[in-house]
Protein backbone atom coordinates (compact mmCIF):
# COMPACT_ATOMS: atom_id res chain seq x y z
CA UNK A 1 -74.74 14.75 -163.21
CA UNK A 2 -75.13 17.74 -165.92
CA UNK A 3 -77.17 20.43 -164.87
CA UNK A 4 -78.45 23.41 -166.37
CA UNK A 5 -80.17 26.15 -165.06
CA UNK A 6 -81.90 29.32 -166.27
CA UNK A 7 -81.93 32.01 -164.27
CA UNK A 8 -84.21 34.76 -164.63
CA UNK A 9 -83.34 38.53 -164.86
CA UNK A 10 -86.26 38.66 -162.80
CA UNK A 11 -84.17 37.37 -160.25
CA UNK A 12 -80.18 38.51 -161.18
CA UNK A 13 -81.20 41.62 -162.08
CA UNK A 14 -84.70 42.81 -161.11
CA UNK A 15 -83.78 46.43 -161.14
CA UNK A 16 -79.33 46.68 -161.76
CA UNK A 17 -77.27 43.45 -161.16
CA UNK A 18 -78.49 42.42 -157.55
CA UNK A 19 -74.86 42.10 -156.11
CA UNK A 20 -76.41 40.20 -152.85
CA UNK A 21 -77.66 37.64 -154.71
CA UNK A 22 -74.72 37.61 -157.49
CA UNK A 23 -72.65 36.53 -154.43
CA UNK A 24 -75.36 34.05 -153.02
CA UNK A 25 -76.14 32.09 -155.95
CA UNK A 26 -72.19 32.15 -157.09
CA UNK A 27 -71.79 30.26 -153.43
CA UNK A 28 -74.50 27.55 -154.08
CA UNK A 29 -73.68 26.78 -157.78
CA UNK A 30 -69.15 26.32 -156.36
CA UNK A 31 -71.42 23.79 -154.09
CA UNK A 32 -73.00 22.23 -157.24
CA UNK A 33 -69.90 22.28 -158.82
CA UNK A 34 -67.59 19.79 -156.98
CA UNK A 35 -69.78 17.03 -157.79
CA UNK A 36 -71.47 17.88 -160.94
CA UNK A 37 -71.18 19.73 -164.45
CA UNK A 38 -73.13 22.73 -164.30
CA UNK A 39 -74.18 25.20 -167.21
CA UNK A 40 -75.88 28.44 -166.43
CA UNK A 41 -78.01 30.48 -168.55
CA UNK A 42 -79.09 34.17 -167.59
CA UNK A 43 -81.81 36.74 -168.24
CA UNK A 44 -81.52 40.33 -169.42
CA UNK A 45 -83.83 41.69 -166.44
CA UNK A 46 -84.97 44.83 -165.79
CA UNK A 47 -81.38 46.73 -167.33
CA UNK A 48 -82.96 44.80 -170.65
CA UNK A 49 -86.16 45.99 -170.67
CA UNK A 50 -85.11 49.65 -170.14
CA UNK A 51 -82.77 49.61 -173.10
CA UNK A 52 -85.77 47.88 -174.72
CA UNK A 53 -88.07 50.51 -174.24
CA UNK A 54 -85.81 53.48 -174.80
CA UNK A 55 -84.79 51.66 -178.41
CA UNK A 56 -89.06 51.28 -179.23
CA UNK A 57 -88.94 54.74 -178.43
CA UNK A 58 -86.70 55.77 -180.68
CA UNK A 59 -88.92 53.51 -183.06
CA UNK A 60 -86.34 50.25 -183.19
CA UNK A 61 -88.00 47.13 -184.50
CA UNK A 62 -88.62 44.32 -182.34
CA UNK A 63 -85.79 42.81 -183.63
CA UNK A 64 -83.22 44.87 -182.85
CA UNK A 65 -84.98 45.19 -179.68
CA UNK A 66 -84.28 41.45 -179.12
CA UNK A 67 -80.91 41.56 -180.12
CA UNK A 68 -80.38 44.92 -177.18
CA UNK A 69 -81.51 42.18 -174.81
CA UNK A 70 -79.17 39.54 -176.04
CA UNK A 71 -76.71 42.35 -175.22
CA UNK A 72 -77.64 43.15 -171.84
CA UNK A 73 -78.02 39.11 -170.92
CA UNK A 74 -74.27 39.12 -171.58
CA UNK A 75 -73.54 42.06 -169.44
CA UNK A 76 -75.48 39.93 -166.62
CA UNK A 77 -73.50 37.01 -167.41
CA UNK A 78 -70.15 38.36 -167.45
CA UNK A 79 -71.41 39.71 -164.12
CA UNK A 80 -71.61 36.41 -162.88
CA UNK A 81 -68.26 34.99 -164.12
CA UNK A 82 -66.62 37.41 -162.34
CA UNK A 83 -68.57 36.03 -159.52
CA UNK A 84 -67.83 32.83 -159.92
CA UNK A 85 -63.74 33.40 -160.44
CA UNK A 86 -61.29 30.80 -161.00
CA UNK A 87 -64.38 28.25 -161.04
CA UNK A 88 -66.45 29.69 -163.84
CA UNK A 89 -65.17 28.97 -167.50
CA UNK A 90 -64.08 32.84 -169.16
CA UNK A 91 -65.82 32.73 -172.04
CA UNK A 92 -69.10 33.75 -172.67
CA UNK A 93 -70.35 31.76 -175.45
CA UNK A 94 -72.55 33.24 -178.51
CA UNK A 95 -73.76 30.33 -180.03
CA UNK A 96 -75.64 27.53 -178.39
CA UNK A 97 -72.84 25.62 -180.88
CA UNK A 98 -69.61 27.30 -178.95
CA UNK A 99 -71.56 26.51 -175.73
CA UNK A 100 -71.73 22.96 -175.73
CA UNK A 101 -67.94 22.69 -176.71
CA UNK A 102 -67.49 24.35 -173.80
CA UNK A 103 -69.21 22.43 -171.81
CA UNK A 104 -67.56 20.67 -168.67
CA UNK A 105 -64.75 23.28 -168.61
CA UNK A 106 -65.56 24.42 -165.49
CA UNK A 107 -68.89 26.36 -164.85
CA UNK A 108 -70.56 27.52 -168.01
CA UNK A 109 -72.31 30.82 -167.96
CA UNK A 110 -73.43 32.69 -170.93
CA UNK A 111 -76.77 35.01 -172.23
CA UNK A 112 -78.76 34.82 -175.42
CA UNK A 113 -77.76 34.33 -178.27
CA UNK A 114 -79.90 35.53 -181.23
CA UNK A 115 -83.06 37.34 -181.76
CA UNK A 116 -86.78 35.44 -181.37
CA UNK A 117 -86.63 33.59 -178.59
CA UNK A 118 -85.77 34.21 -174.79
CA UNK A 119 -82.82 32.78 -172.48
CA UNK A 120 -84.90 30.22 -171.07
CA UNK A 121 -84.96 28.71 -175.22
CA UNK A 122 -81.18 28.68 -174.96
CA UNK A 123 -80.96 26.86 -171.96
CA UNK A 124 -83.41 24.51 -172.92
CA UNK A 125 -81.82 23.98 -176.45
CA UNK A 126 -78.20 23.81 -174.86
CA UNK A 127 -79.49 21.02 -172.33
CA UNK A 128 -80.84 19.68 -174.94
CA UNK A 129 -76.98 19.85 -176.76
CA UNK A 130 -75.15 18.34 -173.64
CA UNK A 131 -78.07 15.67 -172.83
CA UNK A 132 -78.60 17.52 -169.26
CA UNK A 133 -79.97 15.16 -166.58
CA UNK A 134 -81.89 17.96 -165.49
CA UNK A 135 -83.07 21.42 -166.08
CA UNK A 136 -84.02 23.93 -163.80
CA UNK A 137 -85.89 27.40 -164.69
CA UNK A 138 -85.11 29.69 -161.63
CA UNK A 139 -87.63 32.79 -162.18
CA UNK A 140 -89.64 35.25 -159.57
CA UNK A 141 -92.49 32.36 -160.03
CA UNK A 142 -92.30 29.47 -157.25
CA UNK A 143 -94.22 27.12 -159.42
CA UNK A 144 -96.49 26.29 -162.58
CA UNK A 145 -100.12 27.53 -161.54
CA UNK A 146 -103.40 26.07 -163.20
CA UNK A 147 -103.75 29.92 -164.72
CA UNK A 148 -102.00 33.39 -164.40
CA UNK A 149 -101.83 34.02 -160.82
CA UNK A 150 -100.94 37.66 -161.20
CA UNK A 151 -104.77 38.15 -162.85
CA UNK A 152 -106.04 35.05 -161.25
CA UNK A 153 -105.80 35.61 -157.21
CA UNK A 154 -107.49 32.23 -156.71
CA UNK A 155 -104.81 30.08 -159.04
CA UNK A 156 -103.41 27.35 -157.82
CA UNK A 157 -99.51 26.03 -158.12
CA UNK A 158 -99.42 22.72 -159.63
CA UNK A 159 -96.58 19.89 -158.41
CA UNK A 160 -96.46 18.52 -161.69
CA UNK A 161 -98.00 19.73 -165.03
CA UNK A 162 -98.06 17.61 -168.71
CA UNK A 163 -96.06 19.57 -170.84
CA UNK A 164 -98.91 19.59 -173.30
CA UNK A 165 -101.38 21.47 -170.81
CA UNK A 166 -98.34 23.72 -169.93
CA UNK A 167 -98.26 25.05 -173.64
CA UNK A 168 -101.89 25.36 -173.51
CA UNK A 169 -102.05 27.23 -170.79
CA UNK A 170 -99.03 29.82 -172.39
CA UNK A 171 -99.77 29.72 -175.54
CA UNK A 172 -102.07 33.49 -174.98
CA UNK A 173 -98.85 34.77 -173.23
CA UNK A 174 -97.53 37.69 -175.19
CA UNK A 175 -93.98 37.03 -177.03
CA UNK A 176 -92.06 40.75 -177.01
CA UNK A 177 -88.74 40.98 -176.31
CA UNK A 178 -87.97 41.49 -173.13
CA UNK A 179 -91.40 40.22 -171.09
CA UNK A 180 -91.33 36.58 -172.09
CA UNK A 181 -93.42 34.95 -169.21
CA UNK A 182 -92.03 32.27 -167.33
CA UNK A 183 -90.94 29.84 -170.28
CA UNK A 184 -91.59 30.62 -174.09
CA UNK A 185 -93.28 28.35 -176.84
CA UNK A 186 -89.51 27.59 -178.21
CA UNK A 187 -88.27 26.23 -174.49
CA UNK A 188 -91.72 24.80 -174.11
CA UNK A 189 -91.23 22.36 -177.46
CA UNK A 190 -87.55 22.15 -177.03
CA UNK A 191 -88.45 20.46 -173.55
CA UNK A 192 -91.30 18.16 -174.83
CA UNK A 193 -89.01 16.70 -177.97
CA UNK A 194 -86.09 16.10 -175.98
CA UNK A 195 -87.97 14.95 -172.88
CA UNK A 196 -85.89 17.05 -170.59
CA UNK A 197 -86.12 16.30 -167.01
CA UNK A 198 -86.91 20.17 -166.11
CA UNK A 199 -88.02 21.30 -162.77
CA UNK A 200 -89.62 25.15 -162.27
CA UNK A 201 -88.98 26.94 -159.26
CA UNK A 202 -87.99 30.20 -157.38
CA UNK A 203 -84.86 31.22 -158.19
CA UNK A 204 -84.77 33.48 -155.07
CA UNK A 205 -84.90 30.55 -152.65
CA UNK A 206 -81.18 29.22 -152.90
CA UNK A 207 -82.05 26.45 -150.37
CA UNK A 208 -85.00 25.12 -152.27
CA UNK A 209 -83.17 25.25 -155.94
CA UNK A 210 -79.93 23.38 -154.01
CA UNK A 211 -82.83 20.71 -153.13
CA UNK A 212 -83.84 20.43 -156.29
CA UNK A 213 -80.39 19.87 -157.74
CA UNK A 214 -79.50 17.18 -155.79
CA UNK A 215 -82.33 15.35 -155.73
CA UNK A 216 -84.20 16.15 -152.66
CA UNK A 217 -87.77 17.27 -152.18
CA UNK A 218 -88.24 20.35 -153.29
CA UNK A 219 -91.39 23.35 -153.77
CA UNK A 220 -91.69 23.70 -157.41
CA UNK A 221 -92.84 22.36 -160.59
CA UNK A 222 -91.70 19.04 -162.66
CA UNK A 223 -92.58 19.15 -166.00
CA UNK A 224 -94.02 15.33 -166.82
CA UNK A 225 -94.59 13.97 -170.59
CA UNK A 226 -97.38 11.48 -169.86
């Protein structure tokens, strides 16, 4: 089975590279590995949003700002590689393009790759590529709530959610780099054209996400197209 995941710098890196969970999540996805092809696509975290906000203050356009996150998403991946040794391919691909040739090589890992849109995009898009059988977004959120449960307290998680209500209900969410909110527009559209089989979950609960891979039930959100 082809699996790709995207893994949130809320979760690799939610102050510097969390080194406890670097070695964690490198154990589950060796697991993963021996019986399936696995891609991995990581967020910039909070290292990103500091070099973010010291570049605004300097008055850098959004722009560049996105492209200083691209940078620090490869820092986090590169991270990871190392990680993963002998298991994880060496190269850290730049294009979603140089990605999918890559693809199958051993363990894929790689950042962003352009400004505009956030890691979660290029996973989506590079499933997409390598016709994943399933996606998983790993993030500090456990599941897809009816409405923002950091200003709702009452929201509720949802086991499965239309892909059309799912853009409605992010469409408000703001789009600077840096503080895109559990998936953006772009991953949202990429998933409802290609149909991708995507699951949302914590990324902090290794046990649960291993579920999910392999088929077994799971706490989380699938992402239906009726």
């Amino acid at each position: 089975m082809r699996v790709v995941f995207s893994i949130g710098g809320s979760v690799l890196a939610p102050e510097d590279v969390d080194r406890k969970y670097l070695a964690d999540v490198s154990s589950l996805l060796l697991e993963l590995s021996t019986k399936h092809q696995l891609a991995v696509v990581v967020g910039g975290g909070k290292p990103a949003r500091r070099r973010i906000a010291e570049a605004r203050s300097k008055g850098a356009s959004w722009a560049e700002c996105d492209h200083i996150g691209v940078l620090a998403t490869r820092d986090n991946a590169r991270a990871l590689v190392k990680a993963l040794g002998a298991a994880a391919n060496n190269s850290i691909p730049e294009t979603i393009r140089e990605a999918a040739g890559l693809f199958g090589s051993g363990i894929l890992v790689m950042g962003g790759t352009e400004p505009g849109h956030s890691t979660d995009a290029v996973a989506a898009l590079l499933a997409d590529w390598v016709k994943a059988d399933l996606f998983i977004n790993a993030s500090n959120v456990d599941a897809v709530y009816d409405r923002n449960p950091v200003k709702f307290k009452d929201a509720k998680p949802l086991k499965e959610v239309n892909v059309r209500t799912l853009l409605k209900l992010l469409g408000d969410e703001p789009m600077e780099a840096g503080k895109y909110q559990l998936l953006d527009l772009t991953a949202l559209k990429v998933i409802e054209r290609s149909r991708l089989k995507t699951i949302v979950l914590d990324g902090r609960d290794l046990n649960n996400m291993k579920a999910a891979a392999e088929g077994r039930p799971f706490k989380g959100t699938t992402i239906i197209f009726k």
